[in-house]
N, C-alpha and C. Protein backbone atom coordinates (compact mmCIF):
# COMPACT_ATOMS: atom_id res chain seq x y z
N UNK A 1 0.81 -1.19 0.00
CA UNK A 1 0.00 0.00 0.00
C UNK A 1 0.86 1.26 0.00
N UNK A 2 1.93 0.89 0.65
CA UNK A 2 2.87 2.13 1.09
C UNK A 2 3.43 2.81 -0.74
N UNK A 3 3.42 1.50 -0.94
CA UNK A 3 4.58 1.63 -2.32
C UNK A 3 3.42 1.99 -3.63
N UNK A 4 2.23 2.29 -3.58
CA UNK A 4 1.73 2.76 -4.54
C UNK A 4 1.82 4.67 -4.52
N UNK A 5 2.12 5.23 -3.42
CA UNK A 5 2.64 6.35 -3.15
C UNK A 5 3.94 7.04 -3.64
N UNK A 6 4.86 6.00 -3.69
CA UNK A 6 5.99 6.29 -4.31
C UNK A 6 5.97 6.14 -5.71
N UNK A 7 5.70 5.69 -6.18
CA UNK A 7 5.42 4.91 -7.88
C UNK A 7 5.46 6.54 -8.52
N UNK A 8 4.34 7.35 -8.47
CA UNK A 8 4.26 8.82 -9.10
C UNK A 8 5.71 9.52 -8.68
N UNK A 9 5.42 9.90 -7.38
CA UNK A 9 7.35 10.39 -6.96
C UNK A 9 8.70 9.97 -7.72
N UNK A 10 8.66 8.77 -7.92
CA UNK A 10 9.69 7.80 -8.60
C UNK A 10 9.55 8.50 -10.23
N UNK A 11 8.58 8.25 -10.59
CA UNK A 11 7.99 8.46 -12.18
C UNK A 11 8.06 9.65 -12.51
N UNK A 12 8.44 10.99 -11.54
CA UNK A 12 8.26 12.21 -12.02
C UNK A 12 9.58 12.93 -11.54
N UNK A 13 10.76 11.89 -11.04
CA UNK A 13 11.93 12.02 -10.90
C UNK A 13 12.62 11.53 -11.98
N UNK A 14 12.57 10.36 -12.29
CA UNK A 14 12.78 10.21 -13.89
C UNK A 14 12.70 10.99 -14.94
N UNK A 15 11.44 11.21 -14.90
CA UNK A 15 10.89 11.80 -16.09
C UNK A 15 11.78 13.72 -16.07
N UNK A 16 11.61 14.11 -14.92
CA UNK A 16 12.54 15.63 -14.87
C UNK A 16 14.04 15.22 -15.06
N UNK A 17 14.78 14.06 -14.66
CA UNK A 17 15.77 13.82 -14.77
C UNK A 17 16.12 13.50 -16.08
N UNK A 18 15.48 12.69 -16.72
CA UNK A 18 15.42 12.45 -18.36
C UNK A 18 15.28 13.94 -19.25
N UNK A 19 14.52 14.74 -18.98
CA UNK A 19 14.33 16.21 -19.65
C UNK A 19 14.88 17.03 -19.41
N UNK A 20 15.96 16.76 -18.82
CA UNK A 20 16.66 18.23 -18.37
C UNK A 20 18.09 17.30 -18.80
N UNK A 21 18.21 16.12 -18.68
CA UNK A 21 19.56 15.77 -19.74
C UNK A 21 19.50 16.03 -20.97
N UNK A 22 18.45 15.78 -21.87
CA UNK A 22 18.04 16.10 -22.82
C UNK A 22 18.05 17.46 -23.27
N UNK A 23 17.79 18.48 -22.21
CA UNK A 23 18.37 19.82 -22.53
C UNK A 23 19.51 19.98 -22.44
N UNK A 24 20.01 19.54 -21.50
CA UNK A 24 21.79 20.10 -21.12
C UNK A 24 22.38 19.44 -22.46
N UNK A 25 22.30 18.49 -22.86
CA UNK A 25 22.83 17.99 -24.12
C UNK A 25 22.50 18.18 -25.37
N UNK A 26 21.33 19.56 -25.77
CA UNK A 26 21.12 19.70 -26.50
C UNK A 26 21.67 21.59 -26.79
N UNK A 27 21.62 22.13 -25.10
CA UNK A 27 22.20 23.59 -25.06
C UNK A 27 23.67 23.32 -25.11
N UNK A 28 24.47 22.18 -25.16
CA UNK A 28 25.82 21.72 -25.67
C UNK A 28 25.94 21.50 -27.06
N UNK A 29 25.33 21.52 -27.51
CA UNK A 29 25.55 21.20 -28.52
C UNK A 29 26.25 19.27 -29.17
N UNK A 30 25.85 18.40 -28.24
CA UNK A 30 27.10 17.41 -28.14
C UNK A 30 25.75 16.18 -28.67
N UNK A 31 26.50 15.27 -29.13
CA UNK A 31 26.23 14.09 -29.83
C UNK A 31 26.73 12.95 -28.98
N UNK A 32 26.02 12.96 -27.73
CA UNK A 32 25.85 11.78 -26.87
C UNK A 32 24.63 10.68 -26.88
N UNK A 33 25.24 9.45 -27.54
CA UNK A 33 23.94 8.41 -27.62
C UNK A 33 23.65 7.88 -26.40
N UNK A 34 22.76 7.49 -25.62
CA UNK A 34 21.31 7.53 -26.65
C UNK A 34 20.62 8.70 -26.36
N UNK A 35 20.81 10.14 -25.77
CA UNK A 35 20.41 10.85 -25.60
C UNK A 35 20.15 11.82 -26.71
N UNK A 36 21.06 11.60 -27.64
CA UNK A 36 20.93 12.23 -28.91
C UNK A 36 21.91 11.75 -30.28
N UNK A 37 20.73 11.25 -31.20
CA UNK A 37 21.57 10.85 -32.12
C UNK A 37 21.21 11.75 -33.59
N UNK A 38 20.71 12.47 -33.47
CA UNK A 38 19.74 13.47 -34.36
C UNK A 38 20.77 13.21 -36.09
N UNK A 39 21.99 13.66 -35.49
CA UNK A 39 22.98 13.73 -37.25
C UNK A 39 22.66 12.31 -37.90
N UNK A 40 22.67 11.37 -36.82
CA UNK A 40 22.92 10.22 -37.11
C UNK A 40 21.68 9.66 -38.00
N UNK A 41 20.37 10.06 -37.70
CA UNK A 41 19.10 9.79 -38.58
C UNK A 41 18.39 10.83 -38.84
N UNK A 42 18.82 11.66 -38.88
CA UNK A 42 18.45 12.87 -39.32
C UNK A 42 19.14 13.41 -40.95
N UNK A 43 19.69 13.15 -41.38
CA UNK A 43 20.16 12.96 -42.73
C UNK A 43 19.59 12.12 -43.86
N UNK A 44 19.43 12.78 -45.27
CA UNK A 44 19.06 12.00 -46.10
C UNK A 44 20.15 11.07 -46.64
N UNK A 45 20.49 9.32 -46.60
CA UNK A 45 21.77 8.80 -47.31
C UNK A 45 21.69 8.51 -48.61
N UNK A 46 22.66 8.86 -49.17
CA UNK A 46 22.61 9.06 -50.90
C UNK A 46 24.25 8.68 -50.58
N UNK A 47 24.32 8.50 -52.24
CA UNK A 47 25.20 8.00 -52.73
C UNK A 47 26.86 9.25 -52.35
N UNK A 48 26.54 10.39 -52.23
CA UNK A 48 27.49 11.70 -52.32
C UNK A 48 27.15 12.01 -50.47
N UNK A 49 28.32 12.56 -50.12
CA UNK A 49 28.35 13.00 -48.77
C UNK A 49 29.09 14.82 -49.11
N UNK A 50 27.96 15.80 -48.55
CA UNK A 50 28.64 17.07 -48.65
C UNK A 50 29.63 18.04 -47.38
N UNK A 51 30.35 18.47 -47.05
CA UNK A 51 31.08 18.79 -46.92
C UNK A 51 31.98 19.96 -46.84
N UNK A 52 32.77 20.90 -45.72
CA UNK A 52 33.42 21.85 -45.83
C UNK A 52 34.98 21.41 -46.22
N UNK A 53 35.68 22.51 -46.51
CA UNK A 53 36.77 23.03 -46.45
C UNK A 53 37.65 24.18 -46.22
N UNK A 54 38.13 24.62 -45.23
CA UNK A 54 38.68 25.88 -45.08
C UNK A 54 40.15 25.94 -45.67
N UNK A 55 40.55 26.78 -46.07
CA UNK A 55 42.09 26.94 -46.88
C UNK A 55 42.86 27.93 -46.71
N UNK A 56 44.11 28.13 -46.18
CA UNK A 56 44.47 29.19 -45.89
C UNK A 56 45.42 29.49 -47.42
N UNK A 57 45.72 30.90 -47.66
CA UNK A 57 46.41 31.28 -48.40
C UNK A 57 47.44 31.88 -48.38
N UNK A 58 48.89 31.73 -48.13
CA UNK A 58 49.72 32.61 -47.89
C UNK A 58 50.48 33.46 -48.78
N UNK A 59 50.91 34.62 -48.29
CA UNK A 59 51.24 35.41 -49.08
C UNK A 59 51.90 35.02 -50.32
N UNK A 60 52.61 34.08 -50.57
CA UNK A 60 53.26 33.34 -51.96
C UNK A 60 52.36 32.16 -52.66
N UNK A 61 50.98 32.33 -52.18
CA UNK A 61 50.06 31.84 -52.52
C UNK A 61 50.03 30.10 -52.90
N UNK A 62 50.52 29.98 -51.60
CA UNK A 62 50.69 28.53 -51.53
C UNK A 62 49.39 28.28 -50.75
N UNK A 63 48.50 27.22 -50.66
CA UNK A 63 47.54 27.12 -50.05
C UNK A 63 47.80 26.02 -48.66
N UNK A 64 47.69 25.68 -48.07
CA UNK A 64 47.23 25.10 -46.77
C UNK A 64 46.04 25.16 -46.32
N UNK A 65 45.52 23.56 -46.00
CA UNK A 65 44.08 22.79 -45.51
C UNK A 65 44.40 23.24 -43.91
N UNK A 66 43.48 23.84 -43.57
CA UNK A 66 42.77 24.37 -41.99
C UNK A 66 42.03 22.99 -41.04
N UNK A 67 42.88 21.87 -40.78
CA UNK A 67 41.55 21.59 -40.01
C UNK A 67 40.05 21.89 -38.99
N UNK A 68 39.33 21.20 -39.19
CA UNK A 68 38.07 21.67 -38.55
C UNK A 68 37.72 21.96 -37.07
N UNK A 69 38.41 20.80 -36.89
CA UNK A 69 38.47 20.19 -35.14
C UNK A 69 38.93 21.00 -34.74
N UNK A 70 40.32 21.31 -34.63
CA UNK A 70 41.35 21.88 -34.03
C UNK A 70 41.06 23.24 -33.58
N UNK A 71 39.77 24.20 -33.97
CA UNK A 71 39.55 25.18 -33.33
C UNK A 71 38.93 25.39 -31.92
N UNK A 72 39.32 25.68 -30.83
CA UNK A 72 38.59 25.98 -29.55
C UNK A 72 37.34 26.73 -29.92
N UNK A 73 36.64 25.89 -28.84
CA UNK A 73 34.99 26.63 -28.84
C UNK A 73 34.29 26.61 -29.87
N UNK A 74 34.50 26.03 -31.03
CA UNK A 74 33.53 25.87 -32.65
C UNK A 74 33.48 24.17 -32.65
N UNK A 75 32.31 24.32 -32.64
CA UNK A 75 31.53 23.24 -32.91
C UNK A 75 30.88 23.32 -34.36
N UNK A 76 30.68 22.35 -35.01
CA UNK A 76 29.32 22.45 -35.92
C UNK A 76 29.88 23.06 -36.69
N UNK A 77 30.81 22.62 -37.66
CA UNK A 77 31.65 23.36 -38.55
C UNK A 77 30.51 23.39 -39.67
N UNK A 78 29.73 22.20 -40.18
CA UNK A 78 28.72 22.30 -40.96
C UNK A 78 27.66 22.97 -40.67
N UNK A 79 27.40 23.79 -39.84
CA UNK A 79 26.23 24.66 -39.78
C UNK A 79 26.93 25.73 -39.88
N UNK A 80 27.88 25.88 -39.15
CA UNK A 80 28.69 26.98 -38.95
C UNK A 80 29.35 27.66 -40.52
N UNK A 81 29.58 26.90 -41.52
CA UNK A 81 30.88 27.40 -42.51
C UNK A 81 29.62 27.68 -43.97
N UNK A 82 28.47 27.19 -43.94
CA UNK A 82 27.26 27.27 -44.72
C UNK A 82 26.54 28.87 -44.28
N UNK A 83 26.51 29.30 -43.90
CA UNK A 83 26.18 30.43 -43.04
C UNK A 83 27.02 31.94 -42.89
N UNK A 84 28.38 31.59 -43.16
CA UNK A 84 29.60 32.70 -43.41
C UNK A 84 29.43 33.91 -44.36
N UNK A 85 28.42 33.45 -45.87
CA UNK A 85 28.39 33.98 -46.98
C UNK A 85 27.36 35.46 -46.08
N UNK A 86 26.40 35.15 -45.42
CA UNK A 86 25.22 35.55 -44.96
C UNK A 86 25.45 36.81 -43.36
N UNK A 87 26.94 36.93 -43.07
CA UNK A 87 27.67 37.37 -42.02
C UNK A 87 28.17 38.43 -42.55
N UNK A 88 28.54 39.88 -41.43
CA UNK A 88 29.10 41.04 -42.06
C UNK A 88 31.06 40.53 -42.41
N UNK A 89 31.49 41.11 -42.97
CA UNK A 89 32.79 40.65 -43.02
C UNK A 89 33.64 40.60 -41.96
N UNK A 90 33.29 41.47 -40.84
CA UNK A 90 34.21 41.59 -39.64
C UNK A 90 33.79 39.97 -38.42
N UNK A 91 32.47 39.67 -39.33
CA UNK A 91 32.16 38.49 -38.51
C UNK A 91 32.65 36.84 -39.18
N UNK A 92 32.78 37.36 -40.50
CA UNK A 92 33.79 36.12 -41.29
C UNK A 92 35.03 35.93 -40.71
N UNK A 93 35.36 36.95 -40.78
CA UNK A 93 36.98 37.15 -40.15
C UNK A 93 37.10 36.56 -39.05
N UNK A 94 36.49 36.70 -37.75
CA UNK A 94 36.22 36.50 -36.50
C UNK A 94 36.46 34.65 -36.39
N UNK A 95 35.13 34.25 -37.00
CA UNK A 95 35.11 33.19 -37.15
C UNK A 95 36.23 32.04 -37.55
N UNK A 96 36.38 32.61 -39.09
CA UNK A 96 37.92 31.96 -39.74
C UNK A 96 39.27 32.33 -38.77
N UNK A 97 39.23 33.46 -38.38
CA UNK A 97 40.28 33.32 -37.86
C UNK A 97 40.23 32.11 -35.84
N UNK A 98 39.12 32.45 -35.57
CA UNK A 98 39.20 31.43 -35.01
C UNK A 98 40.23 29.47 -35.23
N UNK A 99 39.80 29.33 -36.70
CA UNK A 99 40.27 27.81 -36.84
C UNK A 99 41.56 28.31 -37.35
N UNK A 100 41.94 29.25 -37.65
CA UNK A 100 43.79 29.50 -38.25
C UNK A 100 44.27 29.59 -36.69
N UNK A 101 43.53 30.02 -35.89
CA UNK A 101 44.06 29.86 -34.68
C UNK A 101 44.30 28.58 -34.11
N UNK A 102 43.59 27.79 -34.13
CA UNK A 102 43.08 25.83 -33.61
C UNK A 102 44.51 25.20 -34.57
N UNK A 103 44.47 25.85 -35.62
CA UNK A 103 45.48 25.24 -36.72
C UNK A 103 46.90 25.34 -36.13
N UNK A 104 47.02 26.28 -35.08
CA UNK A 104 48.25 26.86 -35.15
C UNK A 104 49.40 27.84 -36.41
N UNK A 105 48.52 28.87 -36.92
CA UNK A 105 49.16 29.12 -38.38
C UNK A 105 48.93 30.58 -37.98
N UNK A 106 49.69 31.33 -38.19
CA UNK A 106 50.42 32.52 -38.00
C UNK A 106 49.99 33.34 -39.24
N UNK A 107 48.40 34.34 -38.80
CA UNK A 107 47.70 34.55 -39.31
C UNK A 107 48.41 36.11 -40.57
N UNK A 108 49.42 36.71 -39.57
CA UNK A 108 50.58 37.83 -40.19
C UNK A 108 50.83 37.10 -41.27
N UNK A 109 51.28 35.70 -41.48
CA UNK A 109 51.24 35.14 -43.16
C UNK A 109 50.25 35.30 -44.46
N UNK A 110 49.30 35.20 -44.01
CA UNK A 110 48.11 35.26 -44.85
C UNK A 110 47.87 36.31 -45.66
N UNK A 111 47.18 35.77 -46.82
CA UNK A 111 46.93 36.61 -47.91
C UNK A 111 45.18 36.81 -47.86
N UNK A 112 44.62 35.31 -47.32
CA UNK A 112 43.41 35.07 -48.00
C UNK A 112 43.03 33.75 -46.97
N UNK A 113 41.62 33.40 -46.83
CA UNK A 113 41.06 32.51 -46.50
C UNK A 113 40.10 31.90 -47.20
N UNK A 114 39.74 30.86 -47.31
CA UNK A 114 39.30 30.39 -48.45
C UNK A 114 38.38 29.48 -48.18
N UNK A 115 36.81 29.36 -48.05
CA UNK A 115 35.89 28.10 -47.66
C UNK A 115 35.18 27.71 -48.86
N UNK A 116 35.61 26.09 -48.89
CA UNK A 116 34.75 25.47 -50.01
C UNK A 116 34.21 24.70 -49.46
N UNK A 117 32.80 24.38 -50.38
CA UNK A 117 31.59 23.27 -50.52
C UNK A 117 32.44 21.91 -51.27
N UNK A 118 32.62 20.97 -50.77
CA UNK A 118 32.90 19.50 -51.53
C UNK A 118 31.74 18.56 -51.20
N UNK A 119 32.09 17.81 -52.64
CA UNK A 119 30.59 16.95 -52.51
C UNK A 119 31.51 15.72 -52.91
N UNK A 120 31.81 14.70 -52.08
CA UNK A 120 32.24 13.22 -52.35
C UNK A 120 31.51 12.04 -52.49
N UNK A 121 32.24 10.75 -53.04
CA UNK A 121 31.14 9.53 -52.93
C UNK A 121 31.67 9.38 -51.44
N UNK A 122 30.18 8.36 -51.11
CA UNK A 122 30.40 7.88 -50.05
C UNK A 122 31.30 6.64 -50.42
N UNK A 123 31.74 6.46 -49.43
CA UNK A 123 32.71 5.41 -48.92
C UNK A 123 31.71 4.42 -49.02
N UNK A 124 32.14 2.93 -49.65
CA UNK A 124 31.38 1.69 -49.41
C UNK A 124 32.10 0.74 -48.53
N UNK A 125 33.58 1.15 -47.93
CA UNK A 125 34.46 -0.16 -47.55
C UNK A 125 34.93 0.86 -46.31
N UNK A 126 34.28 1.83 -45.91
CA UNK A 126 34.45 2.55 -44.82
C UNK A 126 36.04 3.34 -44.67
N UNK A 127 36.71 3.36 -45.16
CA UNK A 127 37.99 3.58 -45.41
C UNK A 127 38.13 5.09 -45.92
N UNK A 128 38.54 5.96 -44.96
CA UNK A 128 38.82 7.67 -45.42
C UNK A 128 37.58 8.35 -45.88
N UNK A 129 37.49 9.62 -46.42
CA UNK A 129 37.00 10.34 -47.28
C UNK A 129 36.76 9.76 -48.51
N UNK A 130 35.30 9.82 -49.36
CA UNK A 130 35.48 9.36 -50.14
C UNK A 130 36.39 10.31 -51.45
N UNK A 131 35.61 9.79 -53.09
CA UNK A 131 36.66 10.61 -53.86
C UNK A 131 35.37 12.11 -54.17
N UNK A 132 36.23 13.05 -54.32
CA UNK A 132 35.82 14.50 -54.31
C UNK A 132 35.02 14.23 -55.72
N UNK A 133 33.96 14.20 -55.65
CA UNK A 133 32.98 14.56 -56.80
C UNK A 133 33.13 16.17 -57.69
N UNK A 134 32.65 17.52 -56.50
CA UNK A 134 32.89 18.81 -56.88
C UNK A 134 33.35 19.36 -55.82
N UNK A 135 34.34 20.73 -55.94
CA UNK A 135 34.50 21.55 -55.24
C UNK A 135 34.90 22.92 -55.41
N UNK A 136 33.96 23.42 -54.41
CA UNK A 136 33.06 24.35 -55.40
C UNK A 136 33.42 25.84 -54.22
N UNK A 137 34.38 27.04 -54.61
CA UNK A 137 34.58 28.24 -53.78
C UNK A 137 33.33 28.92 -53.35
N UNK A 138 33.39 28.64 -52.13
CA UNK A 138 31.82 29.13 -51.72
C UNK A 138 32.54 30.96 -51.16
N UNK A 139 33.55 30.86 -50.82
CA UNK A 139 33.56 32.19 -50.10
C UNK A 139 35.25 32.36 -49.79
N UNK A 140 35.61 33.59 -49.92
CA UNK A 140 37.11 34.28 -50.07
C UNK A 140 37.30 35.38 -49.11
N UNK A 141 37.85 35.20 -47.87
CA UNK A 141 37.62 36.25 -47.47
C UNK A 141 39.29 37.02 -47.09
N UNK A 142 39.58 38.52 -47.87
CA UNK A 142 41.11 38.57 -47.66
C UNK A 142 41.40 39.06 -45.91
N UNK A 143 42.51 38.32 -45.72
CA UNK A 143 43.65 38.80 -44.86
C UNK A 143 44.14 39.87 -44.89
């Protein structure tokens, strides 16, 4: 008798405990299963996987690949690098220079920054990137 009292208490500790992980992991921005797998089925799969690229340009116009990761505090490079074109320029800058920073690359070099759209096959044998279909200069912004 006692324990039909607790049953609701129990059930509405859960249930706040379940919804408020669900927020904290969603105001993170973070891709923790099973709490959130959204990229994971939330995508249409086709044959082509699309894709950024950031590029630095240095003054002798040699180019260098920016990795993505490597910037502190940027997440979501794919929401994030789709969105740049649509930003005042002092806020492109901001941004890009953020990942020349993550890169470790000594921004006084630079001529130019450079973000492209690539569209690859998918991988069937799971192995790397697939091969670059198009790639396509979405946005130039000078140094």
């Amino acid at each position: 008798m006692n324990r039909g009292r607790h049953t609701p208490t129990l059930a509405r500790l859960v249930t706040y405990a379940l919804v408020g992980a669900l927020l904290v992991v969603g105001a993170l921005d973070q891709e923790l299963w099973p709490l959130s797998a959204f990229r994971l089925f939330s995508g249409l799969r086709t044959g082509q996987e699309v894709g950024w690229e950031v590029v630095a340009v240095d003054q002798e116009r040699h180019l260098r690949s920016v990795p993505l990761s490597s910037a502190p505090g940027l997440r979501g490079s794919h929401h994030l690098l789709p969105t740049l074109r649509s930003r005042s320029p002092s806020a492109r800058r901001r941004a890009l220079a953020r990942y020349i920073e993550g890169a470790g690359m000594a921004q006084r070099d630079l001529q130019a920054v450079r973000v492209y759209r690539v569209v690859r096959r998918t991988p069937t044998d799971g192995r790397g990137p697939g091969e670059v279909v198009t790639r396509r200069l979405e946005l130039e912004v000078p140094w």
